[in-house]
C-alpha atoms as a PDB file:
ATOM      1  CA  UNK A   1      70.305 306.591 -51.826  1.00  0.00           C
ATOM      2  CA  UNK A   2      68.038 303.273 -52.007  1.00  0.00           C
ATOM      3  CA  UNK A   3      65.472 305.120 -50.353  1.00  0.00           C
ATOM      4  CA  UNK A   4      65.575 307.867 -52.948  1.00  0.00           C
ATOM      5  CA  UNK A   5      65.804 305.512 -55.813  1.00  0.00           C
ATOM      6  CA  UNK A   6      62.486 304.039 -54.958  1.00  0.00           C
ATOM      7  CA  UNK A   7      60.247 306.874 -54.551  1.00  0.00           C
ATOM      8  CA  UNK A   8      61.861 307.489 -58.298  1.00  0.00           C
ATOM      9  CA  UNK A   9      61.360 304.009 -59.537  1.00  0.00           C
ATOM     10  CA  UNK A  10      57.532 304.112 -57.929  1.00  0.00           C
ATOM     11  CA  UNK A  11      56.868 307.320 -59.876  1.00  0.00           C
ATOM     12  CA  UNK A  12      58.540 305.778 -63.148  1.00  0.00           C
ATOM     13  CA  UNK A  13      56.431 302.917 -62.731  1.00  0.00           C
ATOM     14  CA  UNK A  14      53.048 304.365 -62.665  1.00  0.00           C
ATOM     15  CA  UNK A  15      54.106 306.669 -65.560  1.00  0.00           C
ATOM     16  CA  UNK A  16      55.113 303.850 -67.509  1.00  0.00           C
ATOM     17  CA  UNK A  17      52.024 301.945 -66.519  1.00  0.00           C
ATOM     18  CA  UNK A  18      49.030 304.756 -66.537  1.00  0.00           C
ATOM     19  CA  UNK A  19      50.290 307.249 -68.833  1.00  0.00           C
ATOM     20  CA  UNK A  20      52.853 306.406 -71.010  1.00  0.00           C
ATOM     21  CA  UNK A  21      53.885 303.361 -73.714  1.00  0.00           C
ATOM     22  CA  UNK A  22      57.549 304.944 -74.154  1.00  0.00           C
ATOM     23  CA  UNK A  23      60.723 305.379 -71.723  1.00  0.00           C
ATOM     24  CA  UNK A  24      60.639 308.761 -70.692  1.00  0.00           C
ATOM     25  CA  UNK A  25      63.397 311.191 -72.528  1.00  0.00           C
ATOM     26  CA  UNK A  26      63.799 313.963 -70.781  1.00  0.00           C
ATOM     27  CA  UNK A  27      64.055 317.626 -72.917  1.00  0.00           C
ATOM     28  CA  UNK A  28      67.406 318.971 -73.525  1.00  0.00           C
ATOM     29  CA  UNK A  29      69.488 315.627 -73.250  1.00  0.00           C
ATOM     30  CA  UNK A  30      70.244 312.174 -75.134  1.00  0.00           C
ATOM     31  CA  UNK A  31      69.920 310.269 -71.700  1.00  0.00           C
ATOM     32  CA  UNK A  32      67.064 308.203 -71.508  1.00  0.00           C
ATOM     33  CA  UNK A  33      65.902 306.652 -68.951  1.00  0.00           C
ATOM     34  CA  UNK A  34      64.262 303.569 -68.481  1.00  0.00           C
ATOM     35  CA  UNK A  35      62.446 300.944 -66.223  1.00  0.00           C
ATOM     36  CA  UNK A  36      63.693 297.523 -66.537  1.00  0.00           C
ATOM     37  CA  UNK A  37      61.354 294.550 -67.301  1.00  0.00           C
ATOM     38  CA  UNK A  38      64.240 291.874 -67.917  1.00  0.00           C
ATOM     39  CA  UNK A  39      67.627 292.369 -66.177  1.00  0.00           C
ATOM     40  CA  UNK A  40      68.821 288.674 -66.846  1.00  0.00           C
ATOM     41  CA  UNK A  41      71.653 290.422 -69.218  1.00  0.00           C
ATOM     42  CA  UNK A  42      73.254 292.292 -66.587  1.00  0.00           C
ATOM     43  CA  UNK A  43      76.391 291.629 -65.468  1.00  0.00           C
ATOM     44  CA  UNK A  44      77.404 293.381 -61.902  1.00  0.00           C
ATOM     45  CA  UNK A  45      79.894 296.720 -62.190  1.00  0.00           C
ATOM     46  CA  UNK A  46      79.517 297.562 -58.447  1.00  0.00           C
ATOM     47  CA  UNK A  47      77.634 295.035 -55.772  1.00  0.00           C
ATOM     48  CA  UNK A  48      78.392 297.811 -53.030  1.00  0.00           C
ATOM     49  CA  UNK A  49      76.361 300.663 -55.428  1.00  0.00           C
ATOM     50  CA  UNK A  50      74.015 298.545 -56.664  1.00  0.00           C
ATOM     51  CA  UNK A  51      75.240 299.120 -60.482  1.00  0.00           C
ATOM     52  CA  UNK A  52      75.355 296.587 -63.706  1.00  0.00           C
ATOM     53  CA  UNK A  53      76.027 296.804 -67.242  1.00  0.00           C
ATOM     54  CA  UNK A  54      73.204 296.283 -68.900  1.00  0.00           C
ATOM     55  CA  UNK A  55      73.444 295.354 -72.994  1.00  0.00           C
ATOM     56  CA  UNK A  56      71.837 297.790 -75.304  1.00  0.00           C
ATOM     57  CA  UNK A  57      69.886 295.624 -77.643  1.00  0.00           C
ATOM     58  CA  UNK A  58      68.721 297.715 -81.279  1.00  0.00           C
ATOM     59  CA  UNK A  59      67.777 296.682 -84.285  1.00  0.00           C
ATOM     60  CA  UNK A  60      68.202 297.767 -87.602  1.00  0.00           C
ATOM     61  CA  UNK A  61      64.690 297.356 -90.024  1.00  0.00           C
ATOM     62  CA  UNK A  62      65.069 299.049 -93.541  1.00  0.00           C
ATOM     63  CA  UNK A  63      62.036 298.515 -95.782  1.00  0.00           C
ATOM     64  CA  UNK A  64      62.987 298.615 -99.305  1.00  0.00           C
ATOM     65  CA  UNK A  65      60.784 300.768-101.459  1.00  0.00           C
ATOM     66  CA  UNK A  66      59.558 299.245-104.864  1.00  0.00           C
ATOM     67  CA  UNK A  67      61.194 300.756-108.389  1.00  0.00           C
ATOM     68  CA  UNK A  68      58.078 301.236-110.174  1.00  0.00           C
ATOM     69  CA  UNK A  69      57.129 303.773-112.715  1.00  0.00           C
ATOM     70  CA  UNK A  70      53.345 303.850-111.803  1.00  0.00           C
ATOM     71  CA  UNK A  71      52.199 306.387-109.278  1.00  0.00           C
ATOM     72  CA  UNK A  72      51.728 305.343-106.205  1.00  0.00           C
ATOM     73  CA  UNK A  73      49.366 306.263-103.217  1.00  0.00           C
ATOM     74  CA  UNK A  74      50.979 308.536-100.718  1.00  0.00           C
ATOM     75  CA  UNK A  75      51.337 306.858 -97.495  1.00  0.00           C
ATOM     76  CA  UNK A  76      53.465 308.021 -93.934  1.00  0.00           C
ATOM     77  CA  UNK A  77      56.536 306.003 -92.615  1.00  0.00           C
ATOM     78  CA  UNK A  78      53.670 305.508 -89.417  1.00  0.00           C
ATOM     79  CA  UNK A  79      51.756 303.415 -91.633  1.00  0.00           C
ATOM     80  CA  UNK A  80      54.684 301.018 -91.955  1.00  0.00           C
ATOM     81  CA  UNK A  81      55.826 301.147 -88.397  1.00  0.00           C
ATOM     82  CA  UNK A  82      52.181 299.956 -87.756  1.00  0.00           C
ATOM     83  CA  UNK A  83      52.795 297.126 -89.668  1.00  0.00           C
ATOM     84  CA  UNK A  84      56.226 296.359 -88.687  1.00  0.00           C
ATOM     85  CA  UNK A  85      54.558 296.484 -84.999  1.00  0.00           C
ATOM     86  CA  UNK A  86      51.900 293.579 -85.945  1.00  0.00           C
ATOM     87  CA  UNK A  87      54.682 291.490 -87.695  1.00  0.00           C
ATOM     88  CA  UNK A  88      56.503 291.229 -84.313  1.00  0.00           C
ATOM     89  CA  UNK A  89      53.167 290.691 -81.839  1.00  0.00           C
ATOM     90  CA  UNK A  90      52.750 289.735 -78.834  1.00  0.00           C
ATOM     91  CA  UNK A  91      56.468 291.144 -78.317  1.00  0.00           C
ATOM     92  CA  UNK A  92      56.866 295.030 -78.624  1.00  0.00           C
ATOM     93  CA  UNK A  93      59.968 297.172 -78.964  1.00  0.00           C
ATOM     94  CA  UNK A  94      60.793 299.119 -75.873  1.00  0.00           C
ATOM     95  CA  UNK A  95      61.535 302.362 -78.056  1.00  0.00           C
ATOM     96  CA  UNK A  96      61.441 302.656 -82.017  1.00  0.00           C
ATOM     97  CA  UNK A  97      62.170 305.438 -83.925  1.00  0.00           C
ATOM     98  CA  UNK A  98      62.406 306.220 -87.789  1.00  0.00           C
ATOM     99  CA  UNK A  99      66.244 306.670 -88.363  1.00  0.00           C
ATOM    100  CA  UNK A 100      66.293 307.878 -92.194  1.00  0.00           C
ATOM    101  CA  UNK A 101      63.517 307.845 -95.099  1.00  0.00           C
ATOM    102  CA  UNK A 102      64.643 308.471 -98.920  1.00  0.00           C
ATOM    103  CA  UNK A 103      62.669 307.605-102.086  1.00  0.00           C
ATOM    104  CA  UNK A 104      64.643 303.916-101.762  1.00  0.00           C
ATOM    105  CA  UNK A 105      64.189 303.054 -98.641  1.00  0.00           C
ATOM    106  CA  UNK A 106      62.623 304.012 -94.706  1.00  0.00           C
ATOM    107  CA  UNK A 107      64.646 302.869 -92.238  1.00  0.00           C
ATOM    108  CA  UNK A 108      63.948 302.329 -88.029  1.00  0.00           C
ATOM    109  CA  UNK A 109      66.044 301.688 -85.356  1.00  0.00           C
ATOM    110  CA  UNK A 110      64.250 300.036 -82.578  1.00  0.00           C
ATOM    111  CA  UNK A 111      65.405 298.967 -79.089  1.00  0.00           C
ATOM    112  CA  UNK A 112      64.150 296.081 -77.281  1.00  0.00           C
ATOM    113  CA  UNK A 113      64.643 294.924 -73.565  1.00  0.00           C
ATOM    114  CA  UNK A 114      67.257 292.460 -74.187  1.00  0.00           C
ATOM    115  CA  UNK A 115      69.565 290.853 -76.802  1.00  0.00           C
ATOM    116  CA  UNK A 116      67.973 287.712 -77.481  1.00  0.00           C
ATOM    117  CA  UNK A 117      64.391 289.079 -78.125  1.00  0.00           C
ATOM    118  CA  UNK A 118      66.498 291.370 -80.905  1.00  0.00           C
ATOM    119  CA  UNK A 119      67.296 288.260 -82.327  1.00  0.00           C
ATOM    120  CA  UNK A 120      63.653 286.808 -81.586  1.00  0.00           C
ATOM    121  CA  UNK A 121      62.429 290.036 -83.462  1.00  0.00           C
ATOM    122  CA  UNK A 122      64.853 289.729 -86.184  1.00  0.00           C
ATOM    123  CA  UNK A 123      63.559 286.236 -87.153  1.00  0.00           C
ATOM    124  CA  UNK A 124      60.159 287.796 -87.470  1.00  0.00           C
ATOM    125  CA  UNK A 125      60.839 290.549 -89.547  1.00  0.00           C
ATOM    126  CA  UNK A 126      63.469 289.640 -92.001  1.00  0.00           C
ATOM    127  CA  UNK A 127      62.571 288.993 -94.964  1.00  0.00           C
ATOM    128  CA  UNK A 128      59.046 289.341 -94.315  1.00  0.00           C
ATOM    129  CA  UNK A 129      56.522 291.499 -97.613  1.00  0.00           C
ATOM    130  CA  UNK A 130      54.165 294.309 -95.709  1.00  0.00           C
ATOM    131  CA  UNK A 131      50.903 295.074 -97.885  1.00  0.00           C
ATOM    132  CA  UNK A 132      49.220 298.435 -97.624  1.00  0.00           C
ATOM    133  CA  UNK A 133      45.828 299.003 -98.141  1.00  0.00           C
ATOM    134  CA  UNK A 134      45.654 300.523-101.705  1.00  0.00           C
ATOM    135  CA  UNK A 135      48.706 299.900-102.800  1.00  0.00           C
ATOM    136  CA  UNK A 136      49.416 297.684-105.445  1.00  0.00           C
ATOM    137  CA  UNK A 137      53.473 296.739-104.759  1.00  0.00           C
ATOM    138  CA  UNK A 138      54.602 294.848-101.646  1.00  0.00           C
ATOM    139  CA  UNK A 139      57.231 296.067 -99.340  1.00  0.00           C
ATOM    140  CA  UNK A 140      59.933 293.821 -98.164  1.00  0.00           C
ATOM    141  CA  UNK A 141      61.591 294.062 -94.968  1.00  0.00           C
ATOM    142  CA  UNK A 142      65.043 294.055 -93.836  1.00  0.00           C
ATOM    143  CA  UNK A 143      66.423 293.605 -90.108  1.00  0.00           C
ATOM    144  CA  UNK A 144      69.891 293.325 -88.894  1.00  0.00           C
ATOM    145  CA  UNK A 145      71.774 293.837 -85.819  1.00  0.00           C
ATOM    146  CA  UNK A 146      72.522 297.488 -85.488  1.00  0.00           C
ATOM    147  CA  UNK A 147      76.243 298.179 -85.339  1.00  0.00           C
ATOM    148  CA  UNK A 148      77.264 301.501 -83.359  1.00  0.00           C
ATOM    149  CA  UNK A 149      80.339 303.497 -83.540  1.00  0.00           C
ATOM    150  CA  UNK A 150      81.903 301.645 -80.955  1.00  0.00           C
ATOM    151  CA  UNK A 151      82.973 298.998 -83.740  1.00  0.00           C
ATOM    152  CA  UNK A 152      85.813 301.677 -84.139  1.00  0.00           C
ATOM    153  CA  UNK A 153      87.674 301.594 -81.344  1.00  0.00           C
ATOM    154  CA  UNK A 154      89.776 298.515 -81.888  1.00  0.00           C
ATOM    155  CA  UNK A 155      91.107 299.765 -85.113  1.00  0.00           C
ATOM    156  CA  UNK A 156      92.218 303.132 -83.723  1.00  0.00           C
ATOM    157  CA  UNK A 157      93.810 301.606 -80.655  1.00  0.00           C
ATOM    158  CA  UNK A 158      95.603 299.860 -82.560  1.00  0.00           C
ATOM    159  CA  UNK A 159      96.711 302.383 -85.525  1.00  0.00           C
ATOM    160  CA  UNK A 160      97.502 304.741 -82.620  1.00  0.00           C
ATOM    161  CA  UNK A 161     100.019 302.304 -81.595  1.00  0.00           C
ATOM    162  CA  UNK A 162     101.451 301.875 -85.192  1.00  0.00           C
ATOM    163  CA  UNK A 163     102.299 305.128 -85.333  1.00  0.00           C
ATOM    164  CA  UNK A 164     104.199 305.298 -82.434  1.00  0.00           C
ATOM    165  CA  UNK A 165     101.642 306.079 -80.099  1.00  0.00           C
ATOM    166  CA  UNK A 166     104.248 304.673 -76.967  1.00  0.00           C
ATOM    167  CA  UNK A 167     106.484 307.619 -77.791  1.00  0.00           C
ATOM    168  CA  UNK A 168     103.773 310.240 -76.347  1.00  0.00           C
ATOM    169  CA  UNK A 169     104.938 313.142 -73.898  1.00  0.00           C
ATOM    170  CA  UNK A 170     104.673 312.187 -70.424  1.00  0.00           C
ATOM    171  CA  UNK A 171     101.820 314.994 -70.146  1.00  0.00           C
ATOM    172  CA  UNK A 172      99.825 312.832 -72.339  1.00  0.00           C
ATOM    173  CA  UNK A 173      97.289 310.620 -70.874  1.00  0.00           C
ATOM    174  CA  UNK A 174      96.039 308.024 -73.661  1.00  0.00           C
ATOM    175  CA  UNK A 175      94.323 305.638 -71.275  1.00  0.00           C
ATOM    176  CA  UNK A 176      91.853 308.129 -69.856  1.00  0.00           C
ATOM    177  CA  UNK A 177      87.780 307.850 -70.623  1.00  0.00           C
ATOM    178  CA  UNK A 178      85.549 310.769 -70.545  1.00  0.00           C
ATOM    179  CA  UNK A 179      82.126 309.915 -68.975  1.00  0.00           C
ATOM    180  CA  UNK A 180      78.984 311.814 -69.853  1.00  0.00           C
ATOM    181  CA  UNK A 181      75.700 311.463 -68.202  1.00  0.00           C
ATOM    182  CA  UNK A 182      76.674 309.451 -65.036  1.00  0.00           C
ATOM    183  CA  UNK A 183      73.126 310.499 -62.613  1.00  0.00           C
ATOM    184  CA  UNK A 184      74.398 311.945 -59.400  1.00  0.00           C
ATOM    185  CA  UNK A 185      72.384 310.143 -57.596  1.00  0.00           C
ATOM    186  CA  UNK A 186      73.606 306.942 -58.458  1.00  0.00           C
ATOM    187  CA  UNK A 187      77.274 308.023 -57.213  1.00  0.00           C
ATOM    188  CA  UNK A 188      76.319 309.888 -53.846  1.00  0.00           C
ATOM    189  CA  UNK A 189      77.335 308.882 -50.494  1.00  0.00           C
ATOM    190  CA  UNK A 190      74.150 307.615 -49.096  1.00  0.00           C
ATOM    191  CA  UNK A 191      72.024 309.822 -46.449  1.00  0.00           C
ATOM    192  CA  UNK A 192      73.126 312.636 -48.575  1.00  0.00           C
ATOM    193  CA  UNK A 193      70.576 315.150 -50.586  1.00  0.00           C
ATOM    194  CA  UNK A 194      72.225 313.150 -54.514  1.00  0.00           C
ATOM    195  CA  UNK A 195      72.936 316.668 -55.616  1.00  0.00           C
ATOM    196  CA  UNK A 196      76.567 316.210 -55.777  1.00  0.00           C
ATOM    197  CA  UNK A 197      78.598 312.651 -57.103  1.00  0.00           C
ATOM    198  CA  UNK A 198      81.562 311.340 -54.424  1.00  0.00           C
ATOM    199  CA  UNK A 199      84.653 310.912 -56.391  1.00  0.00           C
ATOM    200  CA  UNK A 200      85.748 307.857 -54.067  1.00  0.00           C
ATOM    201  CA  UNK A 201      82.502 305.880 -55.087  1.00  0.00           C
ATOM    202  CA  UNK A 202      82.985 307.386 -58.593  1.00  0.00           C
ATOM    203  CA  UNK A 203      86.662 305.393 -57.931  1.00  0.00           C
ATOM    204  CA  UNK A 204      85.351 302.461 -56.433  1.00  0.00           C
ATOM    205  CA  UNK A 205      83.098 301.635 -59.368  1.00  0.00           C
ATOM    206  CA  UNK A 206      85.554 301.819 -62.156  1.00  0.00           C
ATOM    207  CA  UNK A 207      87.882 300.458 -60.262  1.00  0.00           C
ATOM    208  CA  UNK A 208      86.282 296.944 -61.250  1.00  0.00           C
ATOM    209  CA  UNK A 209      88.383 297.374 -64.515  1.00  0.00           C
ATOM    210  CA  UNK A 210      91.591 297.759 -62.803  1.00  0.00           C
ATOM    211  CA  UNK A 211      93.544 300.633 -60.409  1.00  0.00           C
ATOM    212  CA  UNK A 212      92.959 304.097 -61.257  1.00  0.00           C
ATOM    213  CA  UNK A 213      95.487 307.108 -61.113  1.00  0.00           C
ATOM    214  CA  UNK A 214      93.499 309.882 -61.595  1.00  0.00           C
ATOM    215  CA  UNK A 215      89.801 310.724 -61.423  1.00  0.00           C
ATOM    216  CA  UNK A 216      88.360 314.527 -62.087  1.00  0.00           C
ATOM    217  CA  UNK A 217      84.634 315.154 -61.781  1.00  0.00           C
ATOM    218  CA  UNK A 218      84.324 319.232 -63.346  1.00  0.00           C
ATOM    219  CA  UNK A 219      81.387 319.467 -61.265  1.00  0.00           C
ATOM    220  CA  UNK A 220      82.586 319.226 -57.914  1.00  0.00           C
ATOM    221  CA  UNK A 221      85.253 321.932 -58.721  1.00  0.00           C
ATOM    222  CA  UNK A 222      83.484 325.583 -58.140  1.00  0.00           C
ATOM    223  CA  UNK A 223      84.726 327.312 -60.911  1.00  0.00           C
ATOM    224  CA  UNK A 224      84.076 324.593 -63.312  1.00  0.00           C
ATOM    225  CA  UNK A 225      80.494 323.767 -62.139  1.00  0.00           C
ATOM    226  CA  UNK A 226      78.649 326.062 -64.242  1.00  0.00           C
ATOM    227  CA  UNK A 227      79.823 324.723 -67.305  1.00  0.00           C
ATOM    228  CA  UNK A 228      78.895 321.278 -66.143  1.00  0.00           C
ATOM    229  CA  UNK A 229      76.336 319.017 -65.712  1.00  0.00           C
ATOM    230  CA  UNK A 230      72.815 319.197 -66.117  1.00  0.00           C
ATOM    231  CA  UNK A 231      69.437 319.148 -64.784  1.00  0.00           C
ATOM    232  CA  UNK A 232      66.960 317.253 -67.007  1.00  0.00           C
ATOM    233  CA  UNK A 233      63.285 317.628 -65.225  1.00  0.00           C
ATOM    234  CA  UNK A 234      60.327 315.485 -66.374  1.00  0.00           C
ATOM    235  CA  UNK A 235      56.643 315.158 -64.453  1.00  0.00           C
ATOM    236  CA  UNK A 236      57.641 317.287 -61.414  1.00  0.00           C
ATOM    237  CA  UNK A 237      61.166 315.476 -60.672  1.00  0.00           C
ATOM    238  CA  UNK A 238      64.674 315.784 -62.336  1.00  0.00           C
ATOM    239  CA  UNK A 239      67.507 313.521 -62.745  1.00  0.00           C
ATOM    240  CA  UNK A 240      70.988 315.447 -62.646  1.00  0.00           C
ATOM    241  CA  UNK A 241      73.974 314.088 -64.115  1.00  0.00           C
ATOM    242  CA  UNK A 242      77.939 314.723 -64.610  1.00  0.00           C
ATOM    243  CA  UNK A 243      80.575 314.310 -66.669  1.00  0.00           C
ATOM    244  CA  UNK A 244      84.015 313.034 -65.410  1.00  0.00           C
ATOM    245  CA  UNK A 245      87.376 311.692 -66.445  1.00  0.00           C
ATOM    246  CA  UNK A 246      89.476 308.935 -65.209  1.00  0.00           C
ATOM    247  CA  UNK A 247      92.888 307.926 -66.267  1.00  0.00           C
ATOM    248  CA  UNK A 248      94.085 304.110 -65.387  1.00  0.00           C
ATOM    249  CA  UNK A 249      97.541 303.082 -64.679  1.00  0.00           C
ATOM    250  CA  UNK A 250      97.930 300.263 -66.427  1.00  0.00           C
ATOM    251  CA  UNK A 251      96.319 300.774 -70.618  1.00  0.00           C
ATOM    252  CA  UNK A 252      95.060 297.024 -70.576  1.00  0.00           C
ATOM    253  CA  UNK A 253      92.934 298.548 -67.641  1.00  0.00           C
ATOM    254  CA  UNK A 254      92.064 301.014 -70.081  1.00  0.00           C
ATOM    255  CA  UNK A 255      91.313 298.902 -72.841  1.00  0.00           C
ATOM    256  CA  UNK A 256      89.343 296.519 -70.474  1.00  0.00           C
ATOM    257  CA  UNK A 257      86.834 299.099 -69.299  1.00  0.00           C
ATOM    258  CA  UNK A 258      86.161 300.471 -73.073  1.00  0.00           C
ATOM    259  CA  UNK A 259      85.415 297.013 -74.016  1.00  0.00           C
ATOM    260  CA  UNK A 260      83.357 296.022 -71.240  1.00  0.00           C
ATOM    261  CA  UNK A 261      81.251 299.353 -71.741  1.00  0.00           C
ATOM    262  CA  UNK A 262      81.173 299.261 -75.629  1.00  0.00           C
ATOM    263  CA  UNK A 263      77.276 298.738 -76.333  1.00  0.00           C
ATOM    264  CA  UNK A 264      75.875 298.970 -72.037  1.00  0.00           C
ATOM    265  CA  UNK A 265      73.624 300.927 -70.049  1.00  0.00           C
ATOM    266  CA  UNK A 266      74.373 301.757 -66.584  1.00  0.00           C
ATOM    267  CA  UNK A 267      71.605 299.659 -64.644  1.00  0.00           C
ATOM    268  CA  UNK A 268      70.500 301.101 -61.081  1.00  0.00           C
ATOM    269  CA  UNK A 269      68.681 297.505 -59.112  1.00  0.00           C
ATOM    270  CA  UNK A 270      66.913 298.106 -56.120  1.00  0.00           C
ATOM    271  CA  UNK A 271      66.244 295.415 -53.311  1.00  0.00           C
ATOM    272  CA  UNK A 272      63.175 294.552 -54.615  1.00  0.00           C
ATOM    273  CA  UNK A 273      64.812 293.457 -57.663  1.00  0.00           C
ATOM    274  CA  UNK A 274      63.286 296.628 -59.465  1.00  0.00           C
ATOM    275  CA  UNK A 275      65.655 298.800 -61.640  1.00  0.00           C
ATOM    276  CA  UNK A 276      66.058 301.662 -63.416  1.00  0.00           C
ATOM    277  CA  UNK A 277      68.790 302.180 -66.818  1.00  0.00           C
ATOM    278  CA  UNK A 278      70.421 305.002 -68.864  1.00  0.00           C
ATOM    279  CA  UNK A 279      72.338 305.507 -72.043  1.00  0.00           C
ATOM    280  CA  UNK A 280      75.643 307.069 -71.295  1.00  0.00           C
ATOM    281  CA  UNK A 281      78.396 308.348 -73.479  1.00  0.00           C
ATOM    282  CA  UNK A 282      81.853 306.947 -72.852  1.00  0.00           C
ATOM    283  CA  UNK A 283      85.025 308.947 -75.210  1.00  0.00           C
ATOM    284  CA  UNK A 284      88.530 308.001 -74.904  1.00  0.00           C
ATOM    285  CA  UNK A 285      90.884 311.221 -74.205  1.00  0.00           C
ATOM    286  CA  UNK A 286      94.162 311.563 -74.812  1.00  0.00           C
ATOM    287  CA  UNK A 287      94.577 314.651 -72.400  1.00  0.00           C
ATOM    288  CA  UNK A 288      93.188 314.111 -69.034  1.00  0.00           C
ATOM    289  CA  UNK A 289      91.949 317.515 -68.468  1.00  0.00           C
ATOM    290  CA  UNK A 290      91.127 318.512 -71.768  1.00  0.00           C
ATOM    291  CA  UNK A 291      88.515 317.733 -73.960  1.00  0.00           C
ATOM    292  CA  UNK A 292      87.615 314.305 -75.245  1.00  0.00           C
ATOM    293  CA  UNK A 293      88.979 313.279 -78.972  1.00  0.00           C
ATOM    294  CA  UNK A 294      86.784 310.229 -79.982  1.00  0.00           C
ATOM    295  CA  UNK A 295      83.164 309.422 -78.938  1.00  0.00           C
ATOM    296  CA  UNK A 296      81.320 306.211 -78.819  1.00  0.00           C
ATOM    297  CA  UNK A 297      77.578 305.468 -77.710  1.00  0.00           C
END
């Protein structure tokens, strides 16, 4: 597998470095992946897989339009993001993209490579006027943390459990997690081709949260398959993923592992200290082989 992973990382690497400034999305998904500059905010998941946690670290930047009843010059959101980029020089966003524009405000949501430089950015941007050539009104600008809907879960644990949620058929499973976007590669036996996950290392990994009664990966069942997975191909190479479920035994296990993943990337570190990360999507579901009910990201 490490072998694999760096003839990946290699060709990442001189992507990143000769042809692109961005992390590489590939068409038809959400995953992105990405080459990691700073892993000093990873914490370990798996020492035997080589896997961490890595924090995802956004920011929030609205930049409040002026009320004015003179006509302005028309100008593009770009224009801003320029200037929003030389506010926060020498230090650069890793990805930054315009979330929402109206006639009060334009707001991005950009992504840097760890926490503290969010904060580091934040201090350089908040509260900070951008002037635009030919434009008589000043723009001020707004940065906060950005807050995903992962801020939810506590509150619906803990309604669920209000209402009863202990009195559930046995047939219910409330401490299972849906996983979406796990790269095969990443869980395959090593020597193998990385087509297909293992469900024992699948096991193994989450099993850093606690002990696990159940695990179910669709793909690896042949009359699932076809509904499952997929194969997102970039610059003459693809990275496959799957989706699986795993119910814990114990629901503090359960409520452990959403906690510890609220807000990570799955981090991939070679030997060399090199390492690759991806978004995943984590939902808790209250049927273990049924669809998820609630999604975080």
């Amino acid at each position: 597998m490490l072998a694999a992973f760096e003839v990946q990382i290699r060709v990442l690497l001189h992507l990143y470095e000769n042809v692109l400034s961005h992390p590489l999305r590939f068409p038809g998904a959400t995953m992105t992946v990405t080459v990691v500059y700073d892993n000093s905010e990873a914490t370990e998941l798996c020492a035997a897989q080589h896997l961490y946690l890595k924090p995802i670290a956004k920011l929030m930047i609205n930049v409040l339009l002026p009320e004015s009843s003179e006509p302005m010059r028309p100008f593009s959101n770009w224009e801003v993001l320029d200037q929003l980029k030389s506010l926060i020089c020498p230090d650069q966003f890793t990805t930054v993209r315009l979330s929402k524009s109206t006639k009060d405000f334009i707001r991005f949501e950009g992504e840097a490579e760890t926490r503290s430089l969010v904060q580091i950015l934040k201090a350089k941007l908040h509260g900070k006027i951008i002037k635009l050539n030919g434009l008589k009104t000043d723009l001020k600008v707004v940065a906060t943390d950005a807050q995903g809907e992962w801020e939810r879960f506590p509150r619906e644990k803990e309604a669920s459990s209000s209402d009863g949620a202990e009195e559930q058929d046995q047939d219910k499973s409330p401490d299972s997690i849906y996983f979406e976007g796990l790269p095969c590669k990443w869980f395959a036996p090593k020597g193998s081709s990385g087509e297909k996950p293992c469900e024992e290392i699948l096991r193994v990994v989450f099993e850093s949260f606690g002990k696990i009664k159940n695990v179910d990966i669709p793909m690896l069942d042949p009359y699932r398959e076809v509904t499952t997975g997929g194969n997102f191909g970039g610059f003459g190479f693809g990275l496959q993923t799957f989706e699986a479920f795993i119910q814990y035994q114990e629901s503090t296990d359960f409520v452990k592992a959403m906690e510890s993943l609220r807000g990570m990337k799955l981090m991939l570190k070679g030997d060399d200290g090199k390492a690759l990360a991806c978004n995943i999507k984590v939902r808790r579901s209250q049927n273990f082989f049924h669809s998820p009910l609630s999604r975080w990201s």
